[in-house]
Protein backbone atom coordinates (compact mmCIF):
# COMPACT_ATOMS: atom_id res chain seq x y z
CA UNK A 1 0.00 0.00 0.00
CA UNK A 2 1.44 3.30 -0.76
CA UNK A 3 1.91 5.85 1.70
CA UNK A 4 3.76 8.53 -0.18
CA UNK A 5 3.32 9.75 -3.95
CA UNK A 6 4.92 12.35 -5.44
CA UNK A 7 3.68 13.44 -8.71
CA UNK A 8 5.53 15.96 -11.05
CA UNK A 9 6.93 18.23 -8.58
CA UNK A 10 8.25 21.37 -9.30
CA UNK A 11 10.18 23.85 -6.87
CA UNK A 12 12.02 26.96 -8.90
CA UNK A 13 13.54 29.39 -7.23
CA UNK A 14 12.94 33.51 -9.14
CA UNK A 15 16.28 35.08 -10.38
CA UNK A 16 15.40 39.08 -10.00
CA UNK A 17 18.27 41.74 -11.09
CA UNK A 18 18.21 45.27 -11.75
CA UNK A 19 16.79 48.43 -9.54
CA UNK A 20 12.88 47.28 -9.47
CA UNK A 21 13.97 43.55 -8.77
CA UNK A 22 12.72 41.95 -12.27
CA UNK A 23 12.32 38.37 -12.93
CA UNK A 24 14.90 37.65 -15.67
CA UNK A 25 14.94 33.53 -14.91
CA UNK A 26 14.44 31.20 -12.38
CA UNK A 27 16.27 28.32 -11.08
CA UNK A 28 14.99 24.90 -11.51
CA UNK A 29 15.97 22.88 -8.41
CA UNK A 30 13.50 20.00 -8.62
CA UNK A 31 12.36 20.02 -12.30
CA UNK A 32 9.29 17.13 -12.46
CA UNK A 33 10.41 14.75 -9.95
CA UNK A 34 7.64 11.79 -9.55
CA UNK A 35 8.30 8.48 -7.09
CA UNK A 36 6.05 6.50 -4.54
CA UNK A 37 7.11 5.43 -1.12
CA UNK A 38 5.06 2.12 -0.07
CA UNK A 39 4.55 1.35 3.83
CA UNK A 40 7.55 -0.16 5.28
CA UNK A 41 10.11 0.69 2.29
CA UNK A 42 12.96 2.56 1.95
CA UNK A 43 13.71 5.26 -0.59
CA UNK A 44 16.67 6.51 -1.12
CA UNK A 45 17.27 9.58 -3.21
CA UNK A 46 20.88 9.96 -4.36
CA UNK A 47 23.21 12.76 -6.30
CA UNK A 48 25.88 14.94 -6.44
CA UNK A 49 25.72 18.11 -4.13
CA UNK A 50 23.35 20.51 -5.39
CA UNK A 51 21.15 17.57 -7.37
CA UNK A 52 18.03 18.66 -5.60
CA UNK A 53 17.71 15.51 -3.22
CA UNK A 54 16.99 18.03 -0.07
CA UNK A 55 14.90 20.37 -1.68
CA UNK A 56 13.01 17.67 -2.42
CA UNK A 57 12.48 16.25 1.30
CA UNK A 58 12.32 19.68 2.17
CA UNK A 59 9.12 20.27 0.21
CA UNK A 60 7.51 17.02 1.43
CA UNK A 61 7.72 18.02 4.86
CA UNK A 62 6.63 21.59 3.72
CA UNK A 63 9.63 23.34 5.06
CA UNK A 64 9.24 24.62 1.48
CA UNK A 65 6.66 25.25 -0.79
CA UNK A 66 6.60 23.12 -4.01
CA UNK A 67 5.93 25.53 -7.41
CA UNK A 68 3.45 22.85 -8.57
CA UNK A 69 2.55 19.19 -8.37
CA UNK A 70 1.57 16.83 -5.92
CA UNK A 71 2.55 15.13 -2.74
CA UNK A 72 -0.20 12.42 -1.99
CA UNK A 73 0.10 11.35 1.97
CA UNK A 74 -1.97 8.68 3.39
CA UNK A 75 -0.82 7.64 7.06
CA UNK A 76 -3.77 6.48 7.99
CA UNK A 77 -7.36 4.96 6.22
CA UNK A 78 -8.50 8.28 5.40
CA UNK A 79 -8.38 9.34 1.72
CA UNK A 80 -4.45 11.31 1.22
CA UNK A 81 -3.79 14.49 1.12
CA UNK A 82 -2.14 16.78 -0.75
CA UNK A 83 0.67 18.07 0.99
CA UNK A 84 1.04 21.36 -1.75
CA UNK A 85 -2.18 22.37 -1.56
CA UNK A 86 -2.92 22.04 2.39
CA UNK A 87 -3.98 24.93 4.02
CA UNK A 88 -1.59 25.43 6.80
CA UNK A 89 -3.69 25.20 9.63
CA UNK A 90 -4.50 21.22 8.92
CA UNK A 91 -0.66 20.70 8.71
CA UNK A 92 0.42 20.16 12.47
CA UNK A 93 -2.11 17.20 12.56
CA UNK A 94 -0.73 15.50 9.26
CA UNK A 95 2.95 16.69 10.56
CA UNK A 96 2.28 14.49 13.50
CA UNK A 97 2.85 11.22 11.09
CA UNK A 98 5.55 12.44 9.40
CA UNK A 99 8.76 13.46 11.01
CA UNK A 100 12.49 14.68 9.99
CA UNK A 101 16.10 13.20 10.61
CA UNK A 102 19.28 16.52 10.15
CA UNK A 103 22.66 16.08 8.67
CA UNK A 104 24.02 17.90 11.28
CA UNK A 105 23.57 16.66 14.74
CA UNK A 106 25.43 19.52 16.25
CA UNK A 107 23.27 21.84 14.82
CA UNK A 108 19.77 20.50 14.88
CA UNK A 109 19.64 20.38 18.41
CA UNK A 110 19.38 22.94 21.16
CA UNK A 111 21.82 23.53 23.43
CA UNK A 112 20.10 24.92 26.30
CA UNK A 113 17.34 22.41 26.16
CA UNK A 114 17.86 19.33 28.06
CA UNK A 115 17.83 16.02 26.27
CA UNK A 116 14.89 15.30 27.86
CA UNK A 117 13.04 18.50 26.74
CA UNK A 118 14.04 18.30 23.05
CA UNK A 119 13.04 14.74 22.97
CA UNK A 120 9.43 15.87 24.75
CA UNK A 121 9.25 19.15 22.77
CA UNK A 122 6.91 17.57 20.22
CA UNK A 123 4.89 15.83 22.49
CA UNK A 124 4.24 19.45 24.11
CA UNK A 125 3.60 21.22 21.14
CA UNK A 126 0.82 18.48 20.29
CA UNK A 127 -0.32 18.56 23.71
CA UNK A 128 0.20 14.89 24.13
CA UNK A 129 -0.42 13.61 27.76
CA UNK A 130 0.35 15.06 31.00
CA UNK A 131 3.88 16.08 32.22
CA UNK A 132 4.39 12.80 33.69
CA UNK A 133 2.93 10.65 30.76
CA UNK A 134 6.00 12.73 28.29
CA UNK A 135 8.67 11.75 30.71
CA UNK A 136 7.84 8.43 30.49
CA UNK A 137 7.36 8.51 26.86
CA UNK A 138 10.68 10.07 26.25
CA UNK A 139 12.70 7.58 29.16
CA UNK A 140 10.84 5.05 26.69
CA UNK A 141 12.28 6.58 23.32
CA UNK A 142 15.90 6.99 25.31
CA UNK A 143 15.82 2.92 25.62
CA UNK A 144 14.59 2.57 22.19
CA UNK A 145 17.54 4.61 20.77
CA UNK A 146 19.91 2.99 22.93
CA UNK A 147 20.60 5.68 25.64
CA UNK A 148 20.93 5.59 28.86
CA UNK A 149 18.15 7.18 31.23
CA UNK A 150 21.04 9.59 32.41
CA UNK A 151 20.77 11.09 29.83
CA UNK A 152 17.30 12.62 30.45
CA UNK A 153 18.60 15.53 32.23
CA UNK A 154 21.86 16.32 30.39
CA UNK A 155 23.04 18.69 27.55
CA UNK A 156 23.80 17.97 23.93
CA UNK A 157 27.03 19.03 24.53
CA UNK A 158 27.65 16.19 27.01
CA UNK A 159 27.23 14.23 24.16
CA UNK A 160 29.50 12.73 21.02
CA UNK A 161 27.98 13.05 17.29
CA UNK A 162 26.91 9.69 17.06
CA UNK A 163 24.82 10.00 20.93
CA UNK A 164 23.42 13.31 19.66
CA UNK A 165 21.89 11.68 16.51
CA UNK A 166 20.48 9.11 18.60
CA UNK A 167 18.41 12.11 20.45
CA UNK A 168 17.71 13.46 17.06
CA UNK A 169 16.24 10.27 16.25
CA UNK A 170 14.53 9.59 19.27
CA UNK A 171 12.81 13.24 19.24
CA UNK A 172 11.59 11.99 15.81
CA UNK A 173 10.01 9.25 16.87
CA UNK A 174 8.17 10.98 19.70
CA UNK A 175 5.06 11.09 18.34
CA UNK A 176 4.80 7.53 16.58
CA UNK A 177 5.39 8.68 12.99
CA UNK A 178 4.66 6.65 9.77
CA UNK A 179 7.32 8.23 7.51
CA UNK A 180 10.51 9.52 8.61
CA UNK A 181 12.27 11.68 5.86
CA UNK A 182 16.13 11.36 6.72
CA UNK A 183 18.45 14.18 5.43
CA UNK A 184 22.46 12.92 5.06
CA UNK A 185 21.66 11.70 8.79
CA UNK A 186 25.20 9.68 8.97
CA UNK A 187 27.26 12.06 6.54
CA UNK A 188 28.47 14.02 9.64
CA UNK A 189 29.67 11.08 11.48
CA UNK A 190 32.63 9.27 11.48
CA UNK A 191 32.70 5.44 9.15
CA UNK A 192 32.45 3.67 12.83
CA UNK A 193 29.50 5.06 14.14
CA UNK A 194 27.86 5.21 10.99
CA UNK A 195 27.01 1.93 10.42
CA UNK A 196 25.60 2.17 14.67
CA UNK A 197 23.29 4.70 13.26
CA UNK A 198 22.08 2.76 10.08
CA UNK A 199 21.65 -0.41 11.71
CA UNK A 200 19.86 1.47 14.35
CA UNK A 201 17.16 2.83 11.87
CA UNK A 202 17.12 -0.66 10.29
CA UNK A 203 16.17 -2.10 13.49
CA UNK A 204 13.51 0.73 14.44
CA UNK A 205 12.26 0.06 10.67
CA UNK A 206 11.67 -3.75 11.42
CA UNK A 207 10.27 -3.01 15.05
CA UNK A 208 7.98 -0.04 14.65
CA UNK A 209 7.11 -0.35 10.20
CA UNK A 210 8.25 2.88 9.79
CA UNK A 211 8.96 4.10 6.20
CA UNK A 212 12.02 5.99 5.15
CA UNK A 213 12.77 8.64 2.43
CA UNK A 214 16.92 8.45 3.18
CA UNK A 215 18.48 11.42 0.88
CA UNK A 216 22.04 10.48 0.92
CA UNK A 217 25.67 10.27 -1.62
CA UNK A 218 27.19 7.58 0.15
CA UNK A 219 26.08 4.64 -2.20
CA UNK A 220 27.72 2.16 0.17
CA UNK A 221 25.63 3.28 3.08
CA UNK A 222 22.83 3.23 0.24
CA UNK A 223 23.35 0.07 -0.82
CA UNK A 224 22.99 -1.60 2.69
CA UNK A 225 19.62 0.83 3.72
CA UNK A 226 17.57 0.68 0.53
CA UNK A 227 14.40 -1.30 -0.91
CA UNK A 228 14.66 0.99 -4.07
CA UNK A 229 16.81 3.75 -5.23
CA UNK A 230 15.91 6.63 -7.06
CA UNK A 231 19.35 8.67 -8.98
CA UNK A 232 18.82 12.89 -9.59
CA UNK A 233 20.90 14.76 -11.66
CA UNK A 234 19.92 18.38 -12.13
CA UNK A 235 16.76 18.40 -10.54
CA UNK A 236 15.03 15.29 -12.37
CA UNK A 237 15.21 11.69 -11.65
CA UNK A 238 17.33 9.67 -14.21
CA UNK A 239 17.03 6.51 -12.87
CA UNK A 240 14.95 4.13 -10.02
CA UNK A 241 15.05 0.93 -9.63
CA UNK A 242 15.28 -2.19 -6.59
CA UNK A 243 18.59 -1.42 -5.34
CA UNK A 244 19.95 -4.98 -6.28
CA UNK A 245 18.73 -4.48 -9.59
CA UNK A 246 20.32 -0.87 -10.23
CA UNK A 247 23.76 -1.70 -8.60
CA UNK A 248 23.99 -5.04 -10.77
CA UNK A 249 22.90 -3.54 -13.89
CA UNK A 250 22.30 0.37 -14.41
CA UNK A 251 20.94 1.86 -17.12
CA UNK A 252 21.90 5.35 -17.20
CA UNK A 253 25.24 6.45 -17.86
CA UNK A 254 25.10 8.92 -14.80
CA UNK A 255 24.09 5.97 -12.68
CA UNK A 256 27.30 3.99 -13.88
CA UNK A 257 29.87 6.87 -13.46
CA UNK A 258 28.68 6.70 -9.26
CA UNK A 259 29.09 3.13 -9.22
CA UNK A 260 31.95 3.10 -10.53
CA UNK A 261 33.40 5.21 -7.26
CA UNK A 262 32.11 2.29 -4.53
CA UNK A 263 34.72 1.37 -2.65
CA UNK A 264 35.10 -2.52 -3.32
CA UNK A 265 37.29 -4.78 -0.87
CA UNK A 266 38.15 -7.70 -3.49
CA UNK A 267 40.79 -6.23 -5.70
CA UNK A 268 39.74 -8.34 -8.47
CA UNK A 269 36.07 -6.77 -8.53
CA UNK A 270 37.81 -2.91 -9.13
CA UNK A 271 37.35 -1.45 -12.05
CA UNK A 272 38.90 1.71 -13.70
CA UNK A 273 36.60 4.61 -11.96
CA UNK A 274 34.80 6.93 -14.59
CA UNK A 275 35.74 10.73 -14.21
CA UNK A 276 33.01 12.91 -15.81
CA UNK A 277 34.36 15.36 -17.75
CA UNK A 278 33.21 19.37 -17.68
CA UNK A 279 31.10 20.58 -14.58
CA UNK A 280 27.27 19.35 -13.11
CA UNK A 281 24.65 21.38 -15.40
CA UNK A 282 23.84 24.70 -14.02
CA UNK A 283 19.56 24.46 -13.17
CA UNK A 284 19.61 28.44 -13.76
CA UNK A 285 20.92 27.35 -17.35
CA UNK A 286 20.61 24.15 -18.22
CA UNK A 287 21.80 22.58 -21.82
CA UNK A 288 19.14 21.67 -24.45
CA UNK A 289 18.19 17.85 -25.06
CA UNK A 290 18.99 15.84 -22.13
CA UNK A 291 21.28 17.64 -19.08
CA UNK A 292 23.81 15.10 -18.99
CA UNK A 293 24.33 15.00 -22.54
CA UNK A 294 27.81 17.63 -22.24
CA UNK A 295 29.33 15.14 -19.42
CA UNK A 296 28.14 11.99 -21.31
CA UNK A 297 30.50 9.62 -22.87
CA UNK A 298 27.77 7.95 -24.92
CA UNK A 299 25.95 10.82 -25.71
CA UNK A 300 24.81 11.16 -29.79
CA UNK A 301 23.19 14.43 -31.61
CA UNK A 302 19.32 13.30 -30.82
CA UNK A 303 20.87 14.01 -27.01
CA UNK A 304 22.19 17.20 -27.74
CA UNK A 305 17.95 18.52 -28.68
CA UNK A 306 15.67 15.97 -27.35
CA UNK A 307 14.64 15.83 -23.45
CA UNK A 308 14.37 12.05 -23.00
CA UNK A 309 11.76 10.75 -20.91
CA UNK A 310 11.62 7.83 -18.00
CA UNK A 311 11.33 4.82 -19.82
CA UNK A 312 10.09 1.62 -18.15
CA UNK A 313 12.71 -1.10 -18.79
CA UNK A 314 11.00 -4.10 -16.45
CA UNK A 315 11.08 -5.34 -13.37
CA UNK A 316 10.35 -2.16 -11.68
CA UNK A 317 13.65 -0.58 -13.67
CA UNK A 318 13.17 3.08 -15.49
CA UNK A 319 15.71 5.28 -16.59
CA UNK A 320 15.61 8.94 -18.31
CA UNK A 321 18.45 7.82 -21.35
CA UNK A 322 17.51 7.43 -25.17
CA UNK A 323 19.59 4.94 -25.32
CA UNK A 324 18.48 2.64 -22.87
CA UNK A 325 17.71 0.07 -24.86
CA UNK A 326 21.35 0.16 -26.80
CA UNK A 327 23.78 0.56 -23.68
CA UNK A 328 24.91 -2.42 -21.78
CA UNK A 329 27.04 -0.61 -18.36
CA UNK A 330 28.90 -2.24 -15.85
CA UNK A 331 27.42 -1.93 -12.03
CA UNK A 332 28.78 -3.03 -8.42
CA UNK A 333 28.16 -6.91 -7.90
């Protein structure tokens, strides 16, 4: 059952020069991205920096409004709603079953709150229970994370990176949420405790059926999350796919040139790493035909005019390449 669609968004951002401030462009940050999340699965949205991956969680969780589209939620077995077009006062109630993970541990929490406050600081602001029901409910969400009850009265700062995205964790699961949209939430921490921290939300997935959109650039950490993995170059999705599936065999040239920087322990599975030549597409500017098409080693002259579209190649498989059909690449086994 699906508990996330997102149809066709759009988010563009108005480029305005001059004395009176006219509109002479716009940047195209998320340019027509469409995916589904199902209940229980994992997403994970992956790029280069500036690909649009967080402007894209950052418009599901309405941090950000979307130009146009759609961003079907259904948490519960009411009819879903659509995120874009919600009037603000309705979304603290659908916000309730659908919480966010930071990159930054440091940063995303407060440090004159106590542990125990940030953690309870949702339940207050829904006016959840009584003062004793939220200390027990955070204590609770402390063991769940895997910290000690100590830590109820302490400061962040008390605390290493890894510990202090446990809280951030724990003060998104305060309210029971369905989806939990997870920004880089191990790309600040060091290779040891990042596997802690996935293997923690892999456990909380099993035990609680949470759902995950996990935007991320570490394909290795990828690799070991995902159900499915959706690849965004310049704003638009250029390839999904089951993750097996698209690190075995992908079918976009973009899709290869990542793969192709995994890290792989058995010397005899490394091959020659692909360096794209010229710079990521500019989404103030970008080329005719398809946006990878400058970069592309297989690139021909329908490329160079014509926008190709996500083409279905089975099994759940689509990728945004004309020649999808012709190119055999070499994935991760």
């Amino acid at each position: 059952m699906t508990l996330l669609e997102v149809k066709d968004l759009r988010k563009y951002y108005a480029i305005r020069r001059g004395l009176l401030q006219r509109r002479v462009g716009e940047v195209r940050a998320v340019d027509g991205v469409s995916f589904q999340i199902a209940r229980g699965e994992t997403l994970s949205l992956v790029g280069e920096s500036g690909c649009g991956k967080t402007t894209v969680s950052r418009c599901i969780m309405r941090a950000l409004d979307a130009t146009s589209g759609e961003i079907r939620f259904a948490p519960g077995d009411a009819p879903p709603v659509d995120l874009v077009t919600l009037p603000r006062s309705r979304l603290r109630s659908v916000r309730r079953h659908m919480q966010m993970i930071f990159q930054d541990p440091h940063a995303s929490l407060n440090p004159r709150m106590t542990v125990g406050d940030i953690i309870a600081e949702p339940l207050l602001v829904n006016n959840v229970g009584t003062a004793a029901d939220r200390r027990d409910r955070v204590l609770q969400l402390l063991e769940l994370v895997k910290l000690p009850r100590a830590a109820y009265s302490r400061f962040p700062h008390a605390f290493s990176g890894g510990q202090r995205q446990r809280v951030g964790i724990a003060r998104a699961l305060a309210l029971d949420p369905k989806l939990i949209v997870a920004d880089e939430p191990v790309s600040a921490l060091d290779v040891s405790v990042q596997a802690q921290i996935v293997n923690l939300l892999l456990e909380l997935q099993d035990r609680l059926g949470l759902s995950y959109l996990f935007v991320a650039h570490d394909l290795s950490v990828v690799k070991h999350m995902s159900d499915r993995v959706a690849v965004m170059y310049v704003g638009r999705i250029v390839e999904v796919a089951p993750t097996r599936r698209l690190f075995s065999k992908p079918r976009h040239p973009y899709t290869e040139a990542l793969l192709s920087a995994v890290p792989k322990p058995d010397p005899r599975l490394r091959s020659e790493r692909i360096v794209l030549q010229g710079e990521v597409a500019d989404p103030a500017d970008p080329p005719p035909g398809c946006a990878f098409h400058p970069r592309c080693p297989y690139a021909v002259d329908r490329c160079r005019v014509e926008v190709p579209e996500l083409i279905e190649t089975g099994d759940g498989h689509m990728a945004r390449c004309h020649r999808v059909q012709e190119l055999t690449l070499s994935g991760v086994g």
